[in-house]
N, C-alpha and C. Protein backbone atom coordinates (compact mmCIF):
# COMPACT_ATOMS: atom_id res chain seq x y z
N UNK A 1 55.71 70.93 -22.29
CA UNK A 1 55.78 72.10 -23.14
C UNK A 1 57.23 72.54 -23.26
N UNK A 2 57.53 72.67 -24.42
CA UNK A 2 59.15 73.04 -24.34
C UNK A 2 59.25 74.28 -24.75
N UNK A 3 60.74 74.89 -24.17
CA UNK A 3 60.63 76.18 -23.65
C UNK A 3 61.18 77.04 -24.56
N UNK A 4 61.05 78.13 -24.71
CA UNK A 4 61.64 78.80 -25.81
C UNK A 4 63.29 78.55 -25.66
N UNK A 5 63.87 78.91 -27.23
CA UNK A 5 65.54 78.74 -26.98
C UNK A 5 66.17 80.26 -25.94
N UNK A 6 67.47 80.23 -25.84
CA UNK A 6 67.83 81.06 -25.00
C UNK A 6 68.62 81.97 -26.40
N UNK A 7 68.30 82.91 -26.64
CA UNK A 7 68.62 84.12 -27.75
C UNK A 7 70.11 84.74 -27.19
N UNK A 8 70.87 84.95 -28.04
CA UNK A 8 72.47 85.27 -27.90
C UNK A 8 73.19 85.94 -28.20
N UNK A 9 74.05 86.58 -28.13
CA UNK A 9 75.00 86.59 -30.12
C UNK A 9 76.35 87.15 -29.62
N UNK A 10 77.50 87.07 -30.78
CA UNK A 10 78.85 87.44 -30.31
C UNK A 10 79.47 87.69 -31.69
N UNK A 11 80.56 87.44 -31.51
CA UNK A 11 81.35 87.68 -33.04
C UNK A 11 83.29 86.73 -33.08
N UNK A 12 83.17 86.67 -34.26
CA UNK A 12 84.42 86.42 -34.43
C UNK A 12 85.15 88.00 -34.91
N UNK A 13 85.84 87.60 -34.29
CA UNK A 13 86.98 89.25 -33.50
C UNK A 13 88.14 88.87 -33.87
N UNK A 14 88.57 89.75 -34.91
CA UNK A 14 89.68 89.10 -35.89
C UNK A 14 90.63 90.69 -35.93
N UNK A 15 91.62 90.64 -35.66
CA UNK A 15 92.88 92.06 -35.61
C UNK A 15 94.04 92.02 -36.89
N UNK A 16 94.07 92.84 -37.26
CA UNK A 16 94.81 92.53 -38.63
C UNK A 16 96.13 92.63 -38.28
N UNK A 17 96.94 91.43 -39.09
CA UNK A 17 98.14 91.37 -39.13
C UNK A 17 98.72 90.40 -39.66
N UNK A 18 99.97 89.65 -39.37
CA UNK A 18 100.50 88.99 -40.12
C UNK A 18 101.44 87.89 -39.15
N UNK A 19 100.60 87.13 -38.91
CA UNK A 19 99.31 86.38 -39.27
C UNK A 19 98.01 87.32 -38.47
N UNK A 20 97.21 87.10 -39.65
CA UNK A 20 95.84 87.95 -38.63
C UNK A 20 95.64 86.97 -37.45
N UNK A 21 94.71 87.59 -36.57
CA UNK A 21 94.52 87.15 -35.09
C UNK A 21 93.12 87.17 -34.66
N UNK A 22 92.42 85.99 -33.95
CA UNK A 22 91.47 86.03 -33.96
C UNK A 22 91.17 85.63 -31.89
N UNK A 23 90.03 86.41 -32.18
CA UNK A 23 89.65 86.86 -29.90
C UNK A 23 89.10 85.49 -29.41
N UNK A 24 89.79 84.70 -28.31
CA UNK A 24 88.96 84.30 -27.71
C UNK A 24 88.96 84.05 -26.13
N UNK A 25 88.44 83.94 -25.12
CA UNK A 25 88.10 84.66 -24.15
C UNK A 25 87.42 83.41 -22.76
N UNK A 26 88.55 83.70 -21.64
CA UNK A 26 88.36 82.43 -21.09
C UNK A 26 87.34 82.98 -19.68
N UNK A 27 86.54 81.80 -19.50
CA UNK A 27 85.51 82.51 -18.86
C UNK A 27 85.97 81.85 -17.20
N UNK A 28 85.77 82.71 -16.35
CA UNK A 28 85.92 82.59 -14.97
C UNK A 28 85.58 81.35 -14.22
N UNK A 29 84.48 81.38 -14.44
CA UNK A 29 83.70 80.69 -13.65
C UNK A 29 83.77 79.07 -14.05
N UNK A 30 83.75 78.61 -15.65
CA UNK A 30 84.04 77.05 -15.84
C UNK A 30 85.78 77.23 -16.57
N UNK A 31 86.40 78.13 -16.33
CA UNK A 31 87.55 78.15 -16.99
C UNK A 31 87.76 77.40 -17.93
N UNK A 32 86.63 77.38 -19.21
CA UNK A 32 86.77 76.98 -20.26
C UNK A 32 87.22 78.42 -21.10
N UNK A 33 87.67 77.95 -22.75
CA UNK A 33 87.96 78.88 -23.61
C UNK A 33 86.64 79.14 -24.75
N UNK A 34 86.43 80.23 -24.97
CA UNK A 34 85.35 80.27 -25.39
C UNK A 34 85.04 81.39 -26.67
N UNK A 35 84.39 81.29 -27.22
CA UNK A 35 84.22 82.56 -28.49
C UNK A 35 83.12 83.58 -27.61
N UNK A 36 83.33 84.96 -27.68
CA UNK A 36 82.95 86.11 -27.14
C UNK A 36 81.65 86.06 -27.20
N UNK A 37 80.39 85.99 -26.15
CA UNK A 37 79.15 86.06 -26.69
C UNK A 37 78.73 86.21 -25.63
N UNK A 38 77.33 86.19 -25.01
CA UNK A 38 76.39 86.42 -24.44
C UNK A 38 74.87 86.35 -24.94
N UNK A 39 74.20 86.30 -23.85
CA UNK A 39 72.68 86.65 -24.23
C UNK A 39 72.25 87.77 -24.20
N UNK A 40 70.83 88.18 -24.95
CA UNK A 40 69.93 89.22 -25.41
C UNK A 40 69.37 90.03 -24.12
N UNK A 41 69.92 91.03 -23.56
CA UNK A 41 69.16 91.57 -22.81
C UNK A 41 67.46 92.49 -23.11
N UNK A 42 66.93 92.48 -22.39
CA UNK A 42 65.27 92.98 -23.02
C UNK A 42 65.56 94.31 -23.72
N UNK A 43 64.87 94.18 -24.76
CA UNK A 43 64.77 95.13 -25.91
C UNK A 43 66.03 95.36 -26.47
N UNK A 44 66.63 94.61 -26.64
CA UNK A 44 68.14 94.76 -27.37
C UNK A 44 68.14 93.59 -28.44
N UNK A 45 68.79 93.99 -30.00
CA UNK A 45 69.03 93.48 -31.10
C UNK A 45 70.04 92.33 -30.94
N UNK A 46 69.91 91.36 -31.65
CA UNK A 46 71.24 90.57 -31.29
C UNK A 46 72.41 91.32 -31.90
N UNK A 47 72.10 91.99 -32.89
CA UNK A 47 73.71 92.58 -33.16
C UNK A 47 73.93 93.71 -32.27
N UNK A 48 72.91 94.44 -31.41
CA UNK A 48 73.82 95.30 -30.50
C UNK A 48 74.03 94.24 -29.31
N UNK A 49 73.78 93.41 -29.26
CA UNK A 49 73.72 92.35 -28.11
C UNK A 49 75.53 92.04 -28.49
N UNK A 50 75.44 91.81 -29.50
CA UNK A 50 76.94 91.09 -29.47
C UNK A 50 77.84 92.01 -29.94
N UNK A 51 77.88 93.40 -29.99
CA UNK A 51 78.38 94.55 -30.15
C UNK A 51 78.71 94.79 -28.29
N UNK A 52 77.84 94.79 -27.45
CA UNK A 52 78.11 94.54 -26.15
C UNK A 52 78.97 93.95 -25.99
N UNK A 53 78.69 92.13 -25.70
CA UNK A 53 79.28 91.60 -25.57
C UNK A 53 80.58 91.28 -25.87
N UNK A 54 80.86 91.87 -27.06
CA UNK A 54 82.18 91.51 -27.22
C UNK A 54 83.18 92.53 -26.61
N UNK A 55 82.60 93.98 -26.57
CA UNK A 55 83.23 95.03 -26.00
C UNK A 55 83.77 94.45 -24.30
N UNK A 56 82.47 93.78 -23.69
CA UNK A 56 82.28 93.36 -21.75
C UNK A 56 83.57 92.77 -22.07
N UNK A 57 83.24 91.39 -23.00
CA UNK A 57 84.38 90.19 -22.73
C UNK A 57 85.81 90.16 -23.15
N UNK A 58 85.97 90.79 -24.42
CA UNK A 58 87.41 91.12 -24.80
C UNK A 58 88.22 92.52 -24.57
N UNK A 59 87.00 93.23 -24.07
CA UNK A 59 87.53 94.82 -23.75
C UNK A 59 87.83 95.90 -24.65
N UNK A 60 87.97 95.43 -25.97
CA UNK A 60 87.90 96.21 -27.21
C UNK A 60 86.36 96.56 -27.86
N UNK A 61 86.60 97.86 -28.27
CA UNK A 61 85.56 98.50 -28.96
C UNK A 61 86.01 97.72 -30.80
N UNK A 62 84.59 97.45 -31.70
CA UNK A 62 85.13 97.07 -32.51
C UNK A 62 84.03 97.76 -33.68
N UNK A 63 84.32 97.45 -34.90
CA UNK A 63 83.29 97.49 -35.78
C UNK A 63 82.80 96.12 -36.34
N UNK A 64 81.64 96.52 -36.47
CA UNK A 64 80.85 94.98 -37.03
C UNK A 64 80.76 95.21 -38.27
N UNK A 65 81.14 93.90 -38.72
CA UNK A 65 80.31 93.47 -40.51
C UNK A 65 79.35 92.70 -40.53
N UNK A 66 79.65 91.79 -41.48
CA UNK A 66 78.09 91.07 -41.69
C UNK A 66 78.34 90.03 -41.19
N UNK A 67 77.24 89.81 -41.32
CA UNK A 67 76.36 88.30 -40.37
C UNK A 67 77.29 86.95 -41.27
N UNK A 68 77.38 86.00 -39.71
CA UNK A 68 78.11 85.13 -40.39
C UNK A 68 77.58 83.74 -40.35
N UNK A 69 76.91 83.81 -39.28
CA UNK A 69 75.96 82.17 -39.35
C UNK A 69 75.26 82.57 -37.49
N UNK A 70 74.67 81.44 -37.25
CA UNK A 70 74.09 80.85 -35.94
C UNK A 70 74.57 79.76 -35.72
N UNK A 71 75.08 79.42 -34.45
CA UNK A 71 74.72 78.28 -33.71
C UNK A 71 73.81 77.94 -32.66
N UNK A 72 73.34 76.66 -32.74
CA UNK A 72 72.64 76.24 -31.89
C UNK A 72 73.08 75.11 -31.64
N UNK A 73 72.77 75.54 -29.81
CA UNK A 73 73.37 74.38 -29.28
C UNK A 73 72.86 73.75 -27.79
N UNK A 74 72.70 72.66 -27.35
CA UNK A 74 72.30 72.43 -25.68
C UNK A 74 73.18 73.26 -24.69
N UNK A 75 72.08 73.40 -23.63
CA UNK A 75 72.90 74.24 -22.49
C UNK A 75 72.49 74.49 -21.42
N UNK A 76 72.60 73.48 -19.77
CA UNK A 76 71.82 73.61 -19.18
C UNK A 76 70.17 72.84 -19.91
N UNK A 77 70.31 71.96 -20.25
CA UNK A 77 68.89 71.58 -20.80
C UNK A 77 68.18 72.54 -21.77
N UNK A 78 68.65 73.59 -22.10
CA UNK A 78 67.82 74.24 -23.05
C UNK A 78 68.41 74.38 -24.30
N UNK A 79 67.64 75.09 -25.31
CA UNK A 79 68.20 75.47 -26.68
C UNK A 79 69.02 76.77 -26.28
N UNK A 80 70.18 76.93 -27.10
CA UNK A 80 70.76 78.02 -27.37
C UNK A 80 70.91 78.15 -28.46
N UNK A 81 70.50 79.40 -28.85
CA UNK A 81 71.04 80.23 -30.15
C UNK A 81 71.71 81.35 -30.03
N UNK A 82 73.22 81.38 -30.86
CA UNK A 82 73.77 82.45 -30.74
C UNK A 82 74.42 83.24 -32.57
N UNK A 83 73.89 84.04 -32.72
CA UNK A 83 74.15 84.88 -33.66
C UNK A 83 75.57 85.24 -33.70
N UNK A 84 76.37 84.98 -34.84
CA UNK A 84 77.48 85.70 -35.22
C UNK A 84 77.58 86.66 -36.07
N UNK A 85 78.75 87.47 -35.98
CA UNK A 85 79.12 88.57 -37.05
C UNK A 85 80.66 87.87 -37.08
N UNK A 86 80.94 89.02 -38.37
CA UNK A 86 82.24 89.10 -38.16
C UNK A 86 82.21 90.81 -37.61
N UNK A 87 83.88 90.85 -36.52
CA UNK A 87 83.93 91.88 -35.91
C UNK A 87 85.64 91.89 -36.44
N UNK A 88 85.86 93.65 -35.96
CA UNK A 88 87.36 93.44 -36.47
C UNK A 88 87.85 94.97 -35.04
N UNK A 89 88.98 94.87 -34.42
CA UNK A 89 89.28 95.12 -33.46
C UNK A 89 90.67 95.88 -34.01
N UNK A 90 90.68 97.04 -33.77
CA UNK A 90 91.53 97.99 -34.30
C UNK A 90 92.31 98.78 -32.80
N UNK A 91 93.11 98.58 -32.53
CA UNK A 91 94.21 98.86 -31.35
C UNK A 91 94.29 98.35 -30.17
N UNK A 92 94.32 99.17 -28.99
CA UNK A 92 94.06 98.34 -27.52
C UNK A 92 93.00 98.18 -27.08
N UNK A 93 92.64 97.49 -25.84
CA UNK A 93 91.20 97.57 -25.33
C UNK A 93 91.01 98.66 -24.84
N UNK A 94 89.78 99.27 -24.34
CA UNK A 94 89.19 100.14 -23.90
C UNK A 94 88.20 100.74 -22.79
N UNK A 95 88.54 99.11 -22.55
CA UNK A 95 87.89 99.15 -21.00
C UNK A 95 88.49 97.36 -20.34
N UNK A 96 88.15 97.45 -19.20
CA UNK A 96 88.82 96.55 -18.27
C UNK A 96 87.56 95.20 -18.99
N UNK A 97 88.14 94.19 -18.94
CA UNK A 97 87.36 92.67 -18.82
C UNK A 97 86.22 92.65 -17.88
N UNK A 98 84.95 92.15 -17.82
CA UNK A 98 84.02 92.30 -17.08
C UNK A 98 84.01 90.82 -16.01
N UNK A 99 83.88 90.99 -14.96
CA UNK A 99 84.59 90.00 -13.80
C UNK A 99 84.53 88.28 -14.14
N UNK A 100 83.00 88.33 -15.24
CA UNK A 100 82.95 86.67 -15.32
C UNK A 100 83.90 86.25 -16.60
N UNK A 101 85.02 87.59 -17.22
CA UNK A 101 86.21 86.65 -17.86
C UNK A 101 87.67 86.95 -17.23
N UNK A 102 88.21 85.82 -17.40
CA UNK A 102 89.65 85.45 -17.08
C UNK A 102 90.38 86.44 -17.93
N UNK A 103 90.53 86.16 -18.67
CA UNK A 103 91.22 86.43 -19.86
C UNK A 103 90.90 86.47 -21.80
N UNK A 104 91.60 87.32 -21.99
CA UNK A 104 90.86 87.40 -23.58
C UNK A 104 92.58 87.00 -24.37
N UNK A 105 92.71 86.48 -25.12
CA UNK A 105 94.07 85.20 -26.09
C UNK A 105 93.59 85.75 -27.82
N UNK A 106 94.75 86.30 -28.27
CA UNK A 106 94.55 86.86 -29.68
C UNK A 106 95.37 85.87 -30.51
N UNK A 107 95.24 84.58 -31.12
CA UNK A 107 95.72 83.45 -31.68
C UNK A 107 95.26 83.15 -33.13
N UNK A 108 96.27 82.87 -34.19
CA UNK A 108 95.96 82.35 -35.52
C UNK A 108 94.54 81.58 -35.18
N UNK A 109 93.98 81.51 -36.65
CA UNK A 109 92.51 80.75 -36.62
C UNK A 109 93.02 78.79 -36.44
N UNK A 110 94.12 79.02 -36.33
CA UNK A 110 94.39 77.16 -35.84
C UNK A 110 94.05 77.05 -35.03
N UNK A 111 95.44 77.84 -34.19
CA UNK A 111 95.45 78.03 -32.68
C UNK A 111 94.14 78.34 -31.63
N UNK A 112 93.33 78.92 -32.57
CA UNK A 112 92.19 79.55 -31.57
C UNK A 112 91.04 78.29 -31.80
N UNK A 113 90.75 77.98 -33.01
CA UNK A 113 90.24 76.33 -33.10
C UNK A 113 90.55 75.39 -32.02
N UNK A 114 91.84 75.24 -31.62
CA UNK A 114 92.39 74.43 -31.01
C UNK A 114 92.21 74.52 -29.56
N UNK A 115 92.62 76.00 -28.96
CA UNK A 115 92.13 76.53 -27.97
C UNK A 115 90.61 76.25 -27.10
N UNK A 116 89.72 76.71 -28.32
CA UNK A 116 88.44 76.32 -27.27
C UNK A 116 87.95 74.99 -27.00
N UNK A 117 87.24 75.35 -26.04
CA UNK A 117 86.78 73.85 -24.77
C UNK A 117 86.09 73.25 -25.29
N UNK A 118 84.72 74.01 -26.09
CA UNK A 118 84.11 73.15 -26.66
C UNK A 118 83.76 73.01 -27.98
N UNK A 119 83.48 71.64 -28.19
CA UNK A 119 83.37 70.98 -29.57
C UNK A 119 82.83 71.63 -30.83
N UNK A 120 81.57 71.85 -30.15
CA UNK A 120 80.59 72.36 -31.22
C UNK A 120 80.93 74.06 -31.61
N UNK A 121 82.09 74.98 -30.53
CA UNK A 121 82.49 75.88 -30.81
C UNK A 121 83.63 75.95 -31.70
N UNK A 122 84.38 74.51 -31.37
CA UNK A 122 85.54 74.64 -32.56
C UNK A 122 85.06 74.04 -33.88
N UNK A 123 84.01 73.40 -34.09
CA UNK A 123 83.55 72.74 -35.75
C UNK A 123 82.62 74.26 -35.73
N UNK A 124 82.17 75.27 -35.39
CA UNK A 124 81.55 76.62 -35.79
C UNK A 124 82.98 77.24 -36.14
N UNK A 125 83.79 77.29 -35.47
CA UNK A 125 85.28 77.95 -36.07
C UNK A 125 85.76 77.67 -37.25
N UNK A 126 85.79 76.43 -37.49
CA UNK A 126 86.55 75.62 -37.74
C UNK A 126 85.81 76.11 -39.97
N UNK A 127 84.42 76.17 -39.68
CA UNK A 127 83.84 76.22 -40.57
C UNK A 127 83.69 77.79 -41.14
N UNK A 128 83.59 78.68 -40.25
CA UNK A 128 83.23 80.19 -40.66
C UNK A 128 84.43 80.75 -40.56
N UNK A 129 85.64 80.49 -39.45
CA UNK A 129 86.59 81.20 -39.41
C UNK A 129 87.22 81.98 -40.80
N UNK A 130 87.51 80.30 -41.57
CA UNK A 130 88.03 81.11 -43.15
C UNK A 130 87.33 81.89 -43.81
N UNK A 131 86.11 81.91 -43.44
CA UNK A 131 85.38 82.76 -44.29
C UNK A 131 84.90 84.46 -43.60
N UNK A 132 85.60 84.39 -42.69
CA UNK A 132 85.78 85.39 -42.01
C UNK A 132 86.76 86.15 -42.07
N UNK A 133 87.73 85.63 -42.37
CA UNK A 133 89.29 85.79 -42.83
C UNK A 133 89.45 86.14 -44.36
N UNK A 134 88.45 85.95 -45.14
CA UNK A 134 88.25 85.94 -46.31
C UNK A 134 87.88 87.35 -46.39
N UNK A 135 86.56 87.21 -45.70
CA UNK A 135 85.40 88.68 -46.12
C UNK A 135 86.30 89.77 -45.58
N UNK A 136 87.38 90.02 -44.85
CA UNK A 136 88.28 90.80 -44.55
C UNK A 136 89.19 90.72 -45.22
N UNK A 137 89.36 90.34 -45.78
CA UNK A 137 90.62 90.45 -47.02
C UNK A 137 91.65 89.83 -46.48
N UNK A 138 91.39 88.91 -45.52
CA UNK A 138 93.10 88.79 -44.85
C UNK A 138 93.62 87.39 -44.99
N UNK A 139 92.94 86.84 -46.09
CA UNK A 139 93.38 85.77 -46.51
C UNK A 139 92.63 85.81 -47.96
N UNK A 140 93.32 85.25 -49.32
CA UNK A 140 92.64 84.99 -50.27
C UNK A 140 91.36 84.08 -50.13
N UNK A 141 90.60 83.93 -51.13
CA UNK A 141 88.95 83.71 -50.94
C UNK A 141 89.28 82.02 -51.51
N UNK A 142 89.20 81.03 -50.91
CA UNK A 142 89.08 79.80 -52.05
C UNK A 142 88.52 79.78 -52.60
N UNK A 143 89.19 79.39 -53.71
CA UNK A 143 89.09 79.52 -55.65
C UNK A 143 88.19 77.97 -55.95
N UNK A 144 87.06 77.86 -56.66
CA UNK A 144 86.57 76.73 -56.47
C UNK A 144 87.36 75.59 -57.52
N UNK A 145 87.83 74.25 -57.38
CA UNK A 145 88.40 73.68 -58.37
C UNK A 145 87.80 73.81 -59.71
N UNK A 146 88.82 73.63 -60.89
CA UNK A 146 88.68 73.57 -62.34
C UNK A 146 88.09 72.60 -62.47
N UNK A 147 87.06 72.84 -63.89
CA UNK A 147 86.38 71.33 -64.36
C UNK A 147 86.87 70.78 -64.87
N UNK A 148 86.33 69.80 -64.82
CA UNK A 148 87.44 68.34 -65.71
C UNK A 148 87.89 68.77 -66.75
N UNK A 149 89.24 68.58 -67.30
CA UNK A 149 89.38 68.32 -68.72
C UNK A 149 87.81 67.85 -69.75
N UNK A 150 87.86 68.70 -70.61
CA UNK A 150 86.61 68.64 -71.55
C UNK A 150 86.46 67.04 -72.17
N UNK A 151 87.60 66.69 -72.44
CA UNK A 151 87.60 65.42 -72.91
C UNK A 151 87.20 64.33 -71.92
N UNK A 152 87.31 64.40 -70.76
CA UNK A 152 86.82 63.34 -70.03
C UNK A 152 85.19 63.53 -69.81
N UNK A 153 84.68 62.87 -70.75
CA UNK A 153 83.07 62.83 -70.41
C UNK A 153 82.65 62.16 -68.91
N UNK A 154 83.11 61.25 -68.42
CA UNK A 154 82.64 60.78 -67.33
C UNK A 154 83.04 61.50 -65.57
N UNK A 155 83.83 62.36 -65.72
CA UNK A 155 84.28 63.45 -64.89
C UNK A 155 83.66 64.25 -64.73
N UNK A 156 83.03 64.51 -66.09
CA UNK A 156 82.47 65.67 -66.49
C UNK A 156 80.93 65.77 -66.08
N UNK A 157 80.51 64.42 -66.06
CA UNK A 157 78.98 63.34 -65.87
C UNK A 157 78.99 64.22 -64.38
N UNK A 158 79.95 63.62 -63.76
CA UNK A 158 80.43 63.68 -62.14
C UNK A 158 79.40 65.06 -61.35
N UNK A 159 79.90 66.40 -61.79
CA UNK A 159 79.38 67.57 -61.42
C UNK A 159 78.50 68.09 -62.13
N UNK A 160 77.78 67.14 -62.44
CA UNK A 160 76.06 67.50 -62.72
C UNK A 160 75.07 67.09 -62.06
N UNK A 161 73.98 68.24 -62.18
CA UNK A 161 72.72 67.56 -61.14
C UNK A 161 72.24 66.35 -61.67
N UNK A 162 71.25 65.56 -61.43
CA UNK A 162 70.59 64.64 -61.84
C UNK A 162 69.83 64.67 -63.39
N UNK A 163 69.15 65.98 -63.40
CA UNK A 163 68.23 66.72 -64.83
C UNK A 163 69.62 66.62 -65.37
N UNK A 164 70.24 67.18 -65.41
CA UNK A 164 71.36 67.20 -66.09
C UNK A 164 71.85 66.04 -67.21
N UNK A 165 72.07 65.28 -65.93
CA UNK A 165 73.16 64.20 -66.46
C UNK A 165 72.14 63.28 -67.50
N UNK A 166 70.90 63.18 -66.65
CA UNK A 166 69.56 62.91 -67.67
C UNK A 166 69.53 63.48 -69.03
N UNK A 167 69.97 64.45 -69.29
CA UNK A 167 70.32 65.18 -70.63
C UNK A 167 70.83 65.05 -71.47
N UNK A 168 72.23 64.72 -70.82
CA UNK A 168 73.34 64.29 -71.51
C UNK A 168 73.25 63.27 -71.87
N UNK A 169 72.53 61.88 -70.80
CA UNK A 169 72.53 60.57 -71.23
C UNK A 169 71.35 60.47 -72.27
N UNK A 170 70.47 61.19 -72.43
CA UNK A 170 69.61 61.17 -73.91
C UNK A 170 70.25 62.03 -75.08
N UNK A 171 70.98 62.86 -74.93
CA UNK A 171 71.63 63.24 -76.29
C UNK A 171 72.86 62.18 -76.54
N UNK A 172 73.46 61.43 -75.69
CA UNK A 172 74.32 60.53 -76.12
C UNK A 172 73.63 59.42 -76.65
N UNK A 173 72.52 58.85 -76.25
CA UNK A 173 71.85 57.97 -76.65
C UNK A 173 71.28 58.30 -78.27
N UNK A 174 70.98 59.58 -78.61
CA UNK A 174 70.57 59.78 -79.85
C UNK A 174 71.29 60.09 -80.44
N UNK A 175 72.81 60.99 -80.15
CA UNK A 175 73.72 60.21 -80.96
C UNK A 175 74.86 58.65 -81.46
N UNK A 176 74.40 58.33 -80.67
CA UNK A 176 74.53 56.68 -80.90
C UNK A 176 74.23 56.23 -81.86
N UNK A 177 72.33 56.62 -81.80
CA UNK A 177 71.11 55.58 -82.12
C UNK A 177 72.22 56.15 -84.14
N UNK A 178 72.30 57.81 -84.03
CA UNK A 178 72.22 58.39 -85.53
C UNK A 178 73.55 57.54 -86.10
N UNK A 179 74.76 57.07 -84.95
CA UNK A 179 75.86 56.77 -85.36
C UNK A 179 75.96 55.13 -86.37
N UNK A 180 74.99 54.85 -85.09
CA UNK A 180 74.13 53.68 -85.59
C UNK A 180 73.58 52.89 -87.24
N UNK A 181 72.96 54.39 -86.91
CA UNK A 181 72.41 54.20 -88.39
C UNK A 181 73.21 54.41 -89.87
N UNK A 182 74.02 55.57 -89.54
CA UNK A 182 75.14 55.81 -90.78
C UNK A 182 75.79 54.72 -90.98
N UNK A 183 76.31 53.77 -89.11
CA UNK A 183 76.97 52.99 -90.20
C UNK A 183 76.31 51.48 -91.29
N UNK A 184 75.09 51.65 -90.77
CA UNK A 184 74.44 50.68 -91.26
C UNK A 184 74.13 51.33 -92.63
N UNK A 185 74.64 52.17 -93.01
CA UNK A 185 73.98 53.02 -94.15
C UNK A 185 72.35 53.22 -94.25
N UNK A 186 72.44 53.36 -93.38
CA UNK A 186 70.54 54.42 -93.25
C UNK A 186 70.65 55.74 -93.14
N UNK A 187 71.60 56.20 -92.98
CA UNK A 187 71.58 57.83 -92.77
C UNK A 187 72.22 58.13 -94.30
């Protein structure tokens, strides 16, 4: 019988500036580097869960925005799921580090990618960070590329769904068939 996952949540903890700065927080006990989180204590929300947590582990009081994804991941043999926000951290901390962290490291979203221990925490960075950086204004939003030049039909083929391109390849076909025919003088 397999066991329920282990319920979580934390935030990416981002301080404005130039370059903005994003929290992450080395834990005591495997002195790995790690993104701010914890588990669900009974009767608690994951977003006050990780409204906690991030206060215990980085020591700053912060405000939360919106939800930014889940990971799930092995741990100890079980499932973990941990809920993100984005969080944003406005002056000093406000209370002391809670004993199972080392230290809390305020580093560009490279640097802090680079920083943590594990894998599956830096491809979750690696992926939401910018868009975390975004929804805060502290980086422009990527702009999605321009479509092909109009004249290139087969570019153009490229970024269509399937129905689509199905569309196109029967209206090209019937104008063919009509081109067809004019020049045979039938039209």
């Amino acid at each position: 019988m397999a066991r329920a996952p282990v319920l979580a949540a934390g935030g990416i903890v981002l301080r404005r500036g130039a370059p903005p700065l994003v929290a992450v927080v080395r834990q005591r006990k495997r002195n790995e580097w790690v993104l701010p989180k914890g588990k669900l204590d009974n009767g608690e929300t994951p977003k006050e869960a990780a409204h906690r947590e991030v206060l215990e582990e980085t020591g700053h009081d912060v405000a939360i925005h919106e939800f930014l994804g889940t990971l799930v991941y092995q741990s100890g043999g079980r499932t973990k799921a941990v809920h993100f926000w984005r969080m944003e951290a406005d002056g000093g901390p406000v209370r002391k580090l809670m004993d199972d962290i080392k230290a809390v490291d305020w580093l560009t979203l490279d640097d802090a990618i680079a920083r943590l221990s594990r894998e599956y925490e830096r491809a979750f960075l690696t992926q939401i960070g910018p868009i975390a950086l975004a929804a805060a204004g502290l980086v422009p939003a990527a702009t999605p590329e321009p479509p092909p030049a109009a004249d290139d039909l087969d570019a153009a083929m490229q970024t269509l769904t399937p129905a689509e391109a199905a569309s196109v390849d029967e209206l090209r076909y019937g104008l063919l068939q009509k081109v067809r025919a004019w020049l045979r003088g039938e039209a």
